[in-house]
C-alpha atoms as a PDB file:
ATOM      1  CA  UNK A   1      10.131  10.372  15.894  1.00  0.00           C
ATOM      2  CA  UNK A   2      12.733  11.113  13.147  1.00  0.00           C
ATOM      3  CA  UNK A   3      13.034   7.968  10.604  1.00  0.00           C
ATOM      4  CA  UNK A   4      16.590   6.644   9.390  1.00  0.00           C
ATOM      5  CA  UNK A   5      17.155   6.276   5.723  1.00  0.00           C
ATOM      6  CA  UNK A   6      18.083   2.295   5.126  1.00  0.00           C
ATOM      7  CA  UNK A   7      18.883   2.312   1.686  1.00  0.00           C
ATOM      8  CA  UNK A   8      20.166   4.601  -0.650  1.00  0.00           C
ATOM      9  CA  UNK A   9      17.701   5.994  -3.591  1.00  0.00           C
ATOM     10  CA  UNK A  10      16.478   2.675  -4.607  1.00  0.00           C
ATOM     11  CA  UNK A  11      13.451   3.917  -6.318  1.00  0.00           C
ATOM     12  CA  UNK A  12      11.914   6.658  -8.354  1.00  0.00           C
ATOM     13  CA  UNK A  13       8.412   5.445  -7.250  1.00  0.00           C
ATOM     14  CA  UNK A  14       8.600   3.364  -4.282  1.00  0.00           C
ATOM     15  CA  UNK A  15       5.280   2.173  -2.832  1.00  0.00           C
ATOM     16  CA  UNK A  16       3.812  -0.542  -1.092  1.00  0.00           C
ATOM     17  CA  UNK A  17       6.152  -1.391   1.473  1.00  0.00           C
ATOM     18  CA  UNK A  18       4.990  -5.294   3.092  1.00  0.00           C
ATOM     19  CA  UNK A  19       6.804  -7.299   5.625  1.00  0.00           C
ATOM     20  CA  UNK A  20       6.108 -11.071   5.375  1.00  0.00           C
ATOM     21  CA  UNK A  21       8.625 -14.129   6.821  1.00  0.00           C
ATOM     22  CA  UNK A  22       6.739 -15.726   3.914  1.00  0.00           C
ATOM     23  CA  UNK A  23       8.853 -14.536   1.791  1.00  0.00           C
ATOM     24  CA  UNK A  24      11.803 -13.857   3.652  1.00  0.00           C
ATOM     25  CA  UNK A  25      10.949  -9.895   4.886  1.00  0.00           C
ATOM     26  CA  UNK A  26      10.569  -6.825   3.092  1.00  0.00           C
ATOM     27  CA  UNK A  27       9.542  -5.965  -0.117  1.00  0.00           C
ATOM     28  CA  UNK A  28       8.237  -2.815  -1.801  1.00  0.00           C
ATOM     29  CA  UNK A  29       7.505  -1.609  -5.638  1.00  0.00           C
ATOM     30  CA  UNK A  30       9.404   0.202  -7.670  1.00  0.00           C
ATOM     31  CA  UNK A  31       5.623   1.448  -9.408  1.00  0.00           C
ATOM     32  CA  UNK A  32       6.124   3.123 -12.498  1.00  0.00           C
ATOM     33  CA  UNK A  33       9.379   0.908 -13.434  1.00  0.00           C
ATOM     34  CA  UNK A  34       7.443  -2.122 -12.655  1.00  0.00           C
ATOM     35  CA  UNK A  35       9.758  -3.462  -9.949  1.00  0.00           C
ATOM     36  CA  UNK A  36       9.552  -5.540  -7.178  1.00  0.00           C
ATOM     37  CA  UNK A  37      12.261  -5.126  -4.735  1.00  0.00           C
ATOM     38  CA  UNK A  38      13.151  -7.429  -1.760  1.00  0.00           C
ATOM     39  CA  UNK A  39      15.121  -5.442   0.848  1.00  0.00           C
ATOM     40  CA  UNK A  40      17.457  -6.859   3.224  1.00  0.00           C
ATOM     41  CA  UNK A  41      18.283  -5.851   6.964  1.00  0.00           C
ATOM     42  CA  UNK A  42      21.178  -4.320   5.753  1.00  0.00           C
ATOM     43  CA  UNK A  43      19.569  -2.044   2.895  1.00  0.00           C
ATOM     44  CA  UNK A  44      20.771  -4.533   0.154  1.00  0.00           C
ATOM     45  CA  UNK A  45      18.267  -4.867  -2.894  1.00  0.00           C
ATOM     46  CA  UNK A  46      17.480  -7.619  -5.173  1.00  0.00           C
ATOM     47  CA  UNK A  47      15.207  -5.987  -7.796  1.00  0.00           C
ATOM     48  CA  UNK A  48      12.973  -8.255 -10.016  1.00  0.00           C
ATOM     49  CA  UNK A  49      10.896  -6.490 -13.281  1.00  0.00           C
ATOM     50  CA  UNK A  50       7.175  -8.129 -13.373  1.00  0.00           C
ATOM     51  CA  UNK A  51       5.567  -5.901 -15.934  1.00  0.00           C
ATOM     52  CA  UNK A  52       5.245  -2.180 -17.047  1.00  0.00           C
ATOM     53  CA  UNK A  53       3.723  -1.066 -13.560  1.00  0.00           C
ATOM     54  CA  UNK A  54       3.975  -3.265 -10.536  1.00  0.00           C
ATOM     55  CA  UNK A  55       1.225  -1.285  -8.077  1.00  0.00           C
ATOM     56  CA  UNK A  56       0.778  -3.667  -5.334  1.00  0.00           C
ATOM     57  CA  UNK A  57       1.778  -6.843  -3.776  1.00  0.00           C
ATOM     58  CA  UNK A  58       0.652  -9.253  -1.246  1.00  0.00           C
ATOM     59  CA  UNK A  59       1.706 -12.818   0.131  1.00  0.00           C
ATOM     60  CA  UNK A  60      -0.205 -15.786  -1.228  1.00  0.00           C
ATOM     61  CA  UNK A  61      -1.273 -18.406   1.010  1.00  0.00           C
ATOM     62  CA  UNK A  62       0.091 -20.882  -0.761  1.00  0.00           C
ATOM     63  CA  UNK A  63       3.563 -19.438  -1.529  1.00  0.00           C
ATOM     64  CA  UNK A  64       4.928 -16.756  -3.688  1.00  0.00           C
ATOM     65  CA  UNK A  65       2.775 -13.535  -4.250  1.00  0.00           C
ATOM     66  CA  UNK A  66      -0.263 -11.831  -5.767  1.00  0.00           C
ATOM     67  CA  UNK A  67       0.415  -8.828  -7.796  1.00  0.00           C
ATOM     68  CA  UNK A  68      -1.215  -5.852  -8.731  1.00  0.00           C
ATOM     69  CA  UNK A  69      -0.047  -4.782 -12.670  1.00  0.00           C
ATOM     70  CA  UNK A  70      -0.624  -1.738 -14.539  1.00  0.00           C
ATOM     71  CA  UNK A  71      -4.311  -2.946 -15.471  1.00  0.00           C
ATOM     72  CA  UNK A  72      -5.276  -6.211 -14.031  1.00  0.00           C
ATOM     73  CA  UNK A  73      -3.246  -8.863 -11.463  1.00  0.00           C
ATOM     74  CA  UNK A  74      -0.606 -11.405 -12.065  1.00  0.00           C
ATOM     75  CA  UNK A  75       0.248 -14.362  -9.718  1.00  0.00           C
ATOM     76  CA  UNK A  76       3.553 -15.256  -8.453  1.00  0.00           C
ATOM     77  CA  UNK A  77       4.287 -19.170  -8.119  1.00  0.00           C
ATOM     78  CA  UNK A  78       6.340 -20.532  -5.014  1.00  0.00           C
ATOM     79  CA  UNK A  79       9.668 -21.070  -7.560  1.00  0.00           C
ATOM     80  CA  UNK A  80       8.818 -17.248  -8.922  1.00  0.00           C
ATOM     81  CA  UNK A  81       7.160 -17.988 -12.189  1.00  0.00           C
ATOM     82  CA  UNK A  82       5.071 -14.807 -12.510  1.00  0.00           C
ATOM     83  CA  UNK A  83       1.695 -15.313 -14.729  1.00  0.00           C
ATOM     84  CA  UNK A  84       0.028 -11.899 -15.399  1.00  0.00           C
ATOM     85  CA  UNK A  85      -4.335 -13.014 -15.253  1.00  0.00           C
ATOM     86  CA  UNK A  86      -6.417 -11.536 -18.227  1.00  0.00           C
ATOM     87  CA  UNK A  87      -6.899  -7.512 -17.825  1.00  0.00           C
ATOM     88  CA  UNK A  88      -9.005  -5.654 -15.965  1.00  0.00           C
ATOM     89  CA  UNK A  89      -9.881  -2.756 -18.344  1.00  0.00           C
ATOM     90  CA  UNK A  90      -8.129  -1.549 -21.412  1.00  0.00           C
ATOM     91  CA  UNK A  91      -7.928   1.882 -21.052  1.00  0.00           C
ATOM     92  CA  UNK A  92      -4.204   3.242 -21.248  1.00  0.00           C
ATOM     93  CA  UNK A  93      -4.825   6.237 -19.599  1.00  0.00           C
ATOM     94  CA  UNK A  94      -6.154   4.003 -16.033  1.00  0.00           C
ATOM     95  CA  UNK A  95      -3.582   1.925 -13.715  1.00  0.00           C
ATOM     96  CA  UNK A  96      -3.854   0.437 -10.533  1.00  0.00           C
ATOM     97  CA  UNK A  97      -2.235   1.807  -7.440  1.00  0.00           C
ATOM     98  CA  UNK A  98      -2.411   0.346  -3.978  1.00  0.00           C
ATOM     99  CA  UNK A  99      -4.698  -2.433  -2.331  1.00  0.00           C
ATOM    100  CA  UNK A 100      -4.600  -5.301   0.348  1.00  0.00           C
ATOM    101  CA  UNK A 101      -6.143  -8.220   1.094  1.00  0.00           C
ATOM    102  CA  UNK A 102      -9.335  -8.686   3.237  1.00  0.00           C
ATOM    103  CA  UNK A 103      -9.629 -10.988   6.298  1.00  0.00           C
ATOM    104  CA  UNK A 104     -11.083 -13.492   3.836  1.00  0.00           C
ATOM    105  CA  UNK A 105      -8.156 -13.709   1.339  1.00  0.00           C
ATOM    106  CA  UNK A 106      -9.178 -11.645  -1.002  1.00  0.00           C
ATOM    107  CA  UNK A 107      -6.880  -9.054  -3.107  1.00  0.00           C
ATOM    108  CA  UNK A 108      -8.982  -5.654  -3.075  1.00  0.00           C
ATOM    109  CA  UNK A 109      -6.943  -2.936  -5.074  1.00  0.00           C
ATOM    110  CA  UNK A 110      -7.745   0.319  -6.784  1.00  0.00           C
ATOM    111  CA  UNK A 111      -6.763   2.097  -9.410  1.00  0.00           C
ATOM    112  CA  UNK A 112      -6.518   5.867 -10.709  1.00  0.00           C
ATOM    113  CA  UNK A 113      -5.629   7.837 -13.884  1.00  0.00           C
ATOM    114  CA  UNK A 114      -2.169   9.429 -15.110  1.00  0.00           C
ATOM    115  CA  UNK A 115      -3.518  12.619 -14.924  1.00  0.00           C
ATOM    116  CA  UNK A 116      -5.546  12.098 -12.232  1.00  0.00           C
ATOM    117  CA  UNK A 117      -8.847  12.943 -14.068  1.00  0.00           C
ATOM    118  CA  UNK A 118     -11.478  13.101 -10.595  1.00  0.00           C
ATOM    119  CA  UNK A 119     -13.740  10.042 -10.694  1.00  0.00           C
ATOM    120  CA  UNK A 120     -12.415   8.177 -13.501  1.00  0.00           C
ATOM    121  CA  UNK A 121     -10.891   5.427 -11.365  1.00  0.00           C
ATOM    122  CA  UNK A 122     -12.637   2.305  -9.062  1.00  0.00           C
ATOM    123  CA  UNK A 123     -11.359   0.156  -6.408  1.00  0.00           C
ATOM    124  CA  UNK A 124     -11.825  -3.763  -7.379  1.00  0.00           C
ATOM    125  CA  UNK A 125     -11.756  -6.947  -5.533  1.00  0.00           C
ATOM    126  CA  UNK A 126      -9.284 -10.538  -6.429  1.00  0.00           C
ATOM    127  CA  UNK A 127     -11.182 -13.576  -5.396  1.00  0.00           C
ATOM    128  CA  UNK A 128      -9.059 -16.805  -5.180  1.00  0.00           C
ATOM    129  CA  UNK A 129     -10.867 -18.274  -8.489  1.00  0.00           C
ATOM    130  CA  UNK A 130      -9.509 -15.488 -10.233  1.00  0.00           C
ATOM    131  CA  UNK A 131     -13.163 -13.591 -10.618  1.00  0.00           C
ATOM    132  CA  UNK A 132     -12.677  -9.675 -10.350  1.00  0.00           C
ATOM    133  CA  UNK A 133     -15.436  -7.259  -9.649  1.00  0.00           C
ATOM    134  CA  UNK A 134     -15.779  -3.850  -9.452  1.00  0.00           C
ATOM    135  CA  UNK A 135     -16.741  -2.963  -5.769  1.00  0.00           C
ATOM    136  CA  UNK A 136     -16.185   1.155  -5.457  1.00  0.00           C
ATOM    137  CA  UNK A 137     -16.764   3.112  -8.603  1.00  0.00           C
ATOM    138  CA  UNK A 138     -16.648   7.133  -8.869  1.00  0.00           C
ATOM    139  CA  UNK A 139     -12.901   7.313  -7.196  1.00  0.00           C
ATOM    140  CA  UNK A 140      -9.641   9.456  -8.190  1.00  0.00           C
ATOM    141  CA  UNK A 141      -6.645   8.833  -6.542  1.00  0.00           C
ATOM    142  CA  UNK A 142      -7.567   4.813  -4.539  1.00  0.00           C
ATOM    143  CA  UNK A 143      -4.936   4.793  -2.452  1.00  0.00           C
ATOM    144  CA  UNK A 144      -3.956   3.215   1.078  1.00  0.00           C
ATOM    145  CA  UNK A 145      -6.114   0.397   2.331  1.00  0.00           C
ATOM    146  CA  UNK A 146      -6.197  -1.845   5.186  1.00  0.00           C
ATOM    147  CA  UNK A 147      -8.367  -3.958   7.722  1.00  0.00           C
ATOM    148  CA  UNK A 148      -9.065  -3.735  11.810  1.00  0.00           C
ATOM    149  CA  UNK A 149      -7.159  -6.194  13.689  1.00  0.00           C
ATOM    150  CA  UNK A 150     -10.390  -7.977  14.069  1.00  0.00           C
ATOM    151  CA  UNK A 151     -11.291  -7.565  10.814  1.00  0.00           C
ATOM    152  CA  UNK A 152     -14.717  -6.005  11.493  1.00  0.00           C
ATOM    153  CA  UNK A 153     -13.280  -2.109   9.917  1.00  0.00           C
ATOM    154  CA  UNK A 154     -11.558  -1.224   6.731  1.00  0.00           C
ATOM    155  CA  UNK A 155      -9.581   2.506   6.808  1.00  0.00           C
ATOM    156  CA  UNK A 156      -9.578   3.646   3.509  1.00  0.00           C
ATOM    157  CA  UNK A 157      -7.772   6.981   1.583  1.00  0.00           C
ATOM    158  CA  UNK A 158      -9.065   8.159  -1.637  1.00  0.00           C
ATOM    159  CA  UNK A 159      -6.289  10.677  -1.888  1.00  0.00           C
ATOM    160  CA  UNK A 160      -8.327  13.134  -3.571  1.00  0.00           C
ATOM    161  CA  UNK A 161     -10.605  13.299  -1.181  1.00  0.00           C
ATOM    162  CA  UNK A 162      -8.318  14.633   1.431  1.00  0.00           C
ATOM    163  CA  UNK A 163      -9.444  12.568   4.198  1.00  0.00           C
ATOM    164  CA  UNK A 164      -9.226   8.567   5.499  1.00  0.00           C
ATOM    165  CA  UNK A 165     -12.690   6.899   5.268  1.00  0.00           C
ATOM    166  CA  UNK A 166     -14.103   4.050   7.867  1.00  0.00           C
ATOM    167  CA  UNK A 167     -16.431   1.293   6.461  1.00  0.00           C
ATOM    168  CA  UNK A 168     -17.403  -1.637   8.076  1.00  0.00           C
ATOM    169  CA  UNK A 169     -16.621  -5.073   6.520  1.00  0.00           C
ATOM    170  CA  UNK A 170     -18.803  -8.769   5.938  1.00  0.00           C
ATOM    171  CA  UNK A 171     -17.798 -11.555   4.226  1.00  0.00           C
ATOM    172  CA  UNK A 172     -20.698 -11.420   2.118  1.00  0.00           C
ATOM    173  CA  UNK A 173     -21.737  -7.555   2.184  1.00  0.00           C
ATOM    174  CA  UNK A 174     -17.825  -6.051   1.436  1.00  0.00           C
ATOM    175  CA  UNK A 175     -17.130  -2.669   2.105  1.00  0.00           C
ATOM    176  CA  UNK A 176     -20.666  -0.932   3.638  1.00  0.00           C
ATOM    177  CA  UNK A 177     -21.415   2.499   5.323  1.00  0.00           C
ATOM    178  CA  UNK A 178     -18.532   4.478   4.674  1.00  0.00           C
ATOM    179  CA  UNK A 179     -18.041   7.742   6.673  1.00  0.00           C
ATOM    180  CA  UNK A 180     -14.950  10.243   7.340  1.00  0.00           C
ATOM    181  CA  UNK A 181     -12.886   8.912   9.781  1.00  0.00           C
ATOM    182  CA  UNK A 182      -9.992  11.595   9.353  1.00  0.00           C
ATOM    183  CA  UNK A 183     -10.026  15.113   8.003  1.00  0.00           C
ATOM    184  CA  UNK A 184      -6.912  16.570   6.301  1.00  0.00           C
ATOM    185  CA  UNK A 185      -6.253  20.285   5.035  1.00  0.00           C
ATOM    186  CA  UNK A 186      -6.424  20.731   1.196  1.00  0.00           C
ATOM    187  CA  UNK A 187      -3.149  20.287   0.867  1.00  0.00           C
ATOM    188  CA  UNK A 188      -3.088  16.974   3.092  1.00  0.00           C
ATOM    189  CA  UNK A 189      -2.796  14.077   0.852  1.00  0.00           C
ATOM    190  CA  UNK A 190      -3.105  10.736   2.683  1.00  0.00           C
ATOM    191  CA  UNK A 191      -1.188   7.892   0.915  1.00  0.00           C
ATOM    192  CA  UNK A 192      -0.970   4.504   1.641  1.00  0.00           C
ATOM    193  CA  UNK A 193      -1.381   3.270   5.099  1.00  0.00           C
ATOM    194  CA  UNK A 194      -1.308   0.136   7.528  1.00  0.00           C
ATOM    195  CA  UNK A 195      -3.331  -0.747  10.915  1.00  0.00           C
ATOM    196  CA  UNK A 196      -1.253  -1.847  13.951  1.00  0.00           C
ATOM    197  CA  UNK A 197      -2.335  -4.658  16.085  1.00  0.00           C
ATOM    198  CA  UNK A 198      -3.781  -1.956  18.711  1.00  0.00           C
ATOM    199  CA  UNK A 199      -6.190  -0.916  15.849  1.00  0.00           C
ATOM    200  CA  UNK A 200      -4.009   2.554  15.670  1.00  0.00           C
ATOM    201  CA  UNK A 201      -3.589   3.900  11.687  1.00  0.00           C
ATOM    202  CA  UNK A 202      -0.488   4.593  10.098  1.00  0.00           C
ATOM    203  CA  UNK A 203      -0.796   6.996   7.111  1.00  0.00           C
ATOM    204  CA  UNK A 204       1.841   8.603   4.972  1.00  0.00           C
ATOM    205  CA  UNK A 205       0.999  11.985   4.114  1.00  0.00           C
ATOM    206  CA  UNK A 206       2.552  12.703   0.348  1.00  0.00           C
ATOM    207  CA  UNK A 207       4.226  16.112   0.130  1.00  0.00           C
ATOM    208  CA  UNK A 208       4.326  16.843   4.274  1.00  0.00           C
ATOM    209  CA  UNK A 209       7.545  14.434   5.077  1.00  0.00           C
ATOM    210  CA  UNK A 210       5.300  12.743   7.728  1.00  0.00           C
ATOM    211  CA  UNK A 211       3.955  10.066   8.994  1.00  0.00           C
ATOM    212  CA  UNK A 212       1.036  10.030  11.254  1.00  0.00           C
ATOM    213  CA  UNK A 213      -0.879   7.550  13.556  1.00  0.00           C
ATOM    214  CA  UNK A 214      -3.917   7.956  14.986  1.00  0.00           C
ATOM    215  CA  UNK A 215      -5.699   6.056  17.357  1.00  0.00           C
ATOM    216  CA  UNK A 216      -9.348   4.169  16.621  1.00  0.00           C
ATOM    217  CA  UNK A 217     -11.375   7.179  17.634  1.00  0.00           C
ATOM    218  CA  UNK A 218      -9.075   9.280  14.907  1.00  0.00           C
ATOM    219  CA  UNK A 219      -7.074  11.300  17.565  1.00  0.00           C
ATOM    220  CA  UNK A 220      -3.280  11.784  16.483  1.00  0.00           C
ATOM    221  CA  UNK A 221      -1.032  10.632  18.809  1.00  0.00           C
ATOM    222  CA  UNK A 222       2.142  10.247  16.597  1.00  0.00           C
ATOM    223  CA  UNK A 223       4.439  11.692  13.974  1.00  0.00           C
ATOM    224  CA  UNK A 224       7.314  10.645  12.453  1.00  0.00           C
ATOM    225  CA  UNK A 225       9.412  12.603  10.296  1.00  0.00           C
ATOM    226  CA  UNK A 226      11.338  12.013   7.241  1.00  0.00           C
ATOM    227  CA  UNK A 227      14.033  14.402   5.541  1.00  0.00           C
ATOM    228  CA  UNK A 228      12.113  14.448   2.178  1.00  0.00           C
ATOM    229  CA  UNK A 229       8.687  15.432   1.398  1.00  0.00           C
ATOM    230  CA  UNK A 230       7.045  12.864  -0.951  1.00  0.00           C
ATOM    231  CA  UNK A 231       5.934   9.866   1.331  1.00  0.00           C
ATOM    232  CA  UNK A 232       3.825   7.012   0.670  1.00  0.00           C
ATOM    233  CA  UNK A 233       3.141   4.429   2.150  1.00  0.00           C
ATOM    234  CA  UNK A 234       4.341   2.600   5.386  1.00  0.00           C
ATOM    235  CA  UNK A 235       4.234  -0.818   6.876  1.00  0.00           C
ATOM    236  CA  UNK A 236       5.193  -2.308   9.963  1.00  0.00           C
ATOM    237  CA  UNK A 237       7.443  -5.254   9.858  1.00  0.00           C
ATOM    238  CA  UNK A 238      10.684  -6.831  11.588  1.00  0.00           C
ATOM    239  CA  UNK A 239      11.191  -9.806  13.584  1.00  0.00           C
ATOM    240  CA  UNK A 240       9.133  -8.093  16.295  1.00  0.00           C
ATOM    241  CA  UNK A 241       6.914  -6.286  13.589  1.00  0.00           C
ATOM    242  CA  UNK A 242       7.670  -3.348  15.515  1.00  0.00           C
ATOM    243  CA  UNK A 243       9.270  -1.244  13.027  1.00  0.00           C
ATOM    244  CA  UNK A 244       7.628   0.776  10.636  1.00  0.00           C
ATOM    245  CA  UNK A 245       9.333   0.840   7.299  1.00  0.00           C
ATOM    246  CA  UNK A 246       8.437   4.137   4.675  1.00  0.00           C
ATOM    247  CA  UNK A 247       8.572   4.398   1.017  1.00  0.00           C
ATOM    248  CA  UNK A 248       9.126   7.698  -1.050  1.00  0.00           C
ATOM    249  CA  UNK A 249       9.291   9.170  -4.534  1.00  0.00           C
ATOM    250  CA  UNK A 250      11.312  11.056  -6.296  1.00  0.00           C
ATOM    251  CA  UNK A 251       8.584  11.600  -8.866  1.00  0.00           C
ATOM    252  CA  UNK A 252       8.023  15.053 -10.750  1.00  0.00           C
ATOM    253  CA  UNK A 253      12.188  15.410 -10.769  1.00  0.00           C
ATOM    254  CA  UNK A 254      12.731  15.905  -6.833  1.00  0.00           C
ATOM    255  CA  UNK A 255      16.059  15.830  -6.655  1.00  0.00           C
ATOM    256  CA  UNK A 256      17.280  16.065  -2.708  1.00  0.00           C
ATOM    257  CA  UNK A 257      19.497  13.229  -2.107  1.00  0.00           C
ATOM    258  CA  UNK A 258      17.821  11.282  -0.635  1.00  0.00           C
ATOM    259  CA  UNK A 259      13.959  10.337  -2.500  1.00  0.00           C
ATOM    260  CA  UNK A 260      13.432   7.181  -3.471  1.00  0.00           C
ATOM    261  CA  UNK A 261      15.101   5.930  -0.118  1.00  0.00           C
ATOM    262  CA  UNK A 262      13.577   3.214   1.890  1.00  0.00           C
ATOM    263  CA  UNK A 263      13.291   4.563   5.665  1.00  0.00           C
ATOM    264  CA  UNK A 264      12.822   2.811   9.237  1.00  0.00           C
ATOM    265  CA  UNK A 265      11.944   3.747  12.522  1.00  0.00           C
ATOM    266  CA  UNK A 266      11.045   1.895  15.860  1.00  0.00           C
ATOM    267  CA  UNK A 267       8.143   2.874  17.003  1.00  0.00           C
ATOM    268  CA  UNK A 268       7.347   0.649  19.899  1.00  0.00           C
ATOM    269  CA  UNK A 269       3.829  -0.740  18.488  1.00  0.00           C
ATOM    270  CA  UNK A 270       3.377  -4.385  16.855  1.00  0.00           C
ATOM    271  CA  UNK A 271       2.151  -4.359  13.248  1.00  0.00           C
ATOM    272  CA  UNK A 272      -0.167  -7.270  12.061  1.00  0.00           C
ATOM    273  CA  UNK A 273       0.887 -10.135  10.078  1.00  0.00           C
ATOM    274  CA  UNK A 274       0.551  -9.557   6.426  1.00  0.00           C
ATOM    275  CA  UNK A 275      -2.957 -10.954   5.358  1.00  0.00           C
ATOM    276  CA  UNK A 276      -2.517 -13.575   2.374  1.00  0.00           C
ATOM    277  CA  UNK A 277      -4.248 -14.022  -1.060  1.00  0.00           C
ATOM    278  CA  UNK A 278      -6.369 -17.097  -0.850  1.00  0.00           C
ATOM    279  CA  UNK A 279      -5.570 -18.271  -4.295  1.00  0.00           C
END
């Protein structure tokens, strides 16, 4: 499958694509701006500045958003009022990068360094009284997460790593007895990703110009290909929530045309709903 570009080069860093009639669609991050865009169906953009890094987002229950900040979380009100929660950590050299929210309505996201130094990031969890904890220590690059239509399985892509990891998820236990669920060459570098509603993973691979699914026993059965190399991350979304919308980067001075575009592409499956913060 070839993806269509939807809007021109929006970004330099888009990530973290979501689709939630919550707040009326799409929206994505402009990262290392510290954007928040909302995307119409017609590739218009309303851009919104939260902070010096906006990583993540995700729908709140309640209305309005939960928000993922260069080092800690900030909550978005129904009207829009954004207040940014007490840090995480103060080191300038760490920031948080992707995450999503667990069947429970929790905000899990990671983090990683600037330069990328190996281990020197975690991935943390949100709970809805505002208590964070440090849940996955030792990573580099925490990258794409997200949760088994029956919310049993989390997939989950430190990038250095080269590979997507499986782990089983409780309530009470988290993230337990994680295990390769998808090898990639050295130079495959899995990004963020999404689960559709036939447990099948979507994962942007950063530098290929693809986007790959594979099926719950990790067999590939789907590629879809976008005219610029630096991918990451996907979602799928739409009235239907059959169409899987891809960020990409310009980062590091690419300079084709075309990075930073939003991209779209039918692709026949149904996403799941966006899962909400619970606080």
């Amino acid at each position: 499958m070839k993806a269509r570009r939807l809007t021109d080069a929006v970004t330099h860093h888009g990530e973290g694509p979501v689709w939630s009639p919550a707040w009326g669609g799409l929206r994505c991050v402009d990262m290392l701006a510290g954007d928040v865009l909302t995307v119409g169906e017609d590739g218009a953009v309303v851009r919104r500045h939260v902070g010096a890094v906006a990583a993540a987002l995700r729908p709140r229950r309640g209305g309005g958003a939960v928000i993922a900040l260069e080092r800690g979380f900030a909550l978005e009100d129904p009207d829009g009022a954004v207040s940014a929660l007490d840090p995480v950590w103060t080191d300038p050299g760490v920031r948080m990068n992707d995450g999503d929210c667990d069947p429970d309505g929790r905000f899990w996201c990671g983090s990683m360094a600037y330069d990328q130094t190996p281990g020197a990031a975690a991935l943390y969890r949100l709970d809805p009284d505002g208590g964070v904890h440090e849940v996955v220590g030792g990573v580099t690059v925490s990258n794409g997460l997200a949760w088994s239509p029956d919310g049993s399985l989390a997939y989950y892509a430190d990038t250095a790593t080269h590979r997507i990891d499986v782990l089983d998820y409780d309530r009470d236990a988290g993230l337990t007895g994680r295990r390769p669920f998808v090898r990639f060459p050295v130079d495959g570098n899995p990004d963020g990703l999404t689960v559709d509603a036939e447990g099948g993973i979507w994962v942007a691979l950063y530098g290929s110009g693809e986007v790959h699914r594979y099926d719950a026993d990790g067999r590939r059965d789907a590629v879809v290909e976008l005219p610029t190399p630096q991918v990451t991350a996907c979602t799928l979304g739409g009235p239907g929530l059959d169409r899987l919308f891809v960020t990409t980067s310009a980062e590091g001075g690419l300079d084709d045309g075309v990075a930073g575009s939003l991209f779209t592409v039918d692709v026949g499956v149904r996403g799941q709903p966006a899962r909400a913060f619970a606080g």
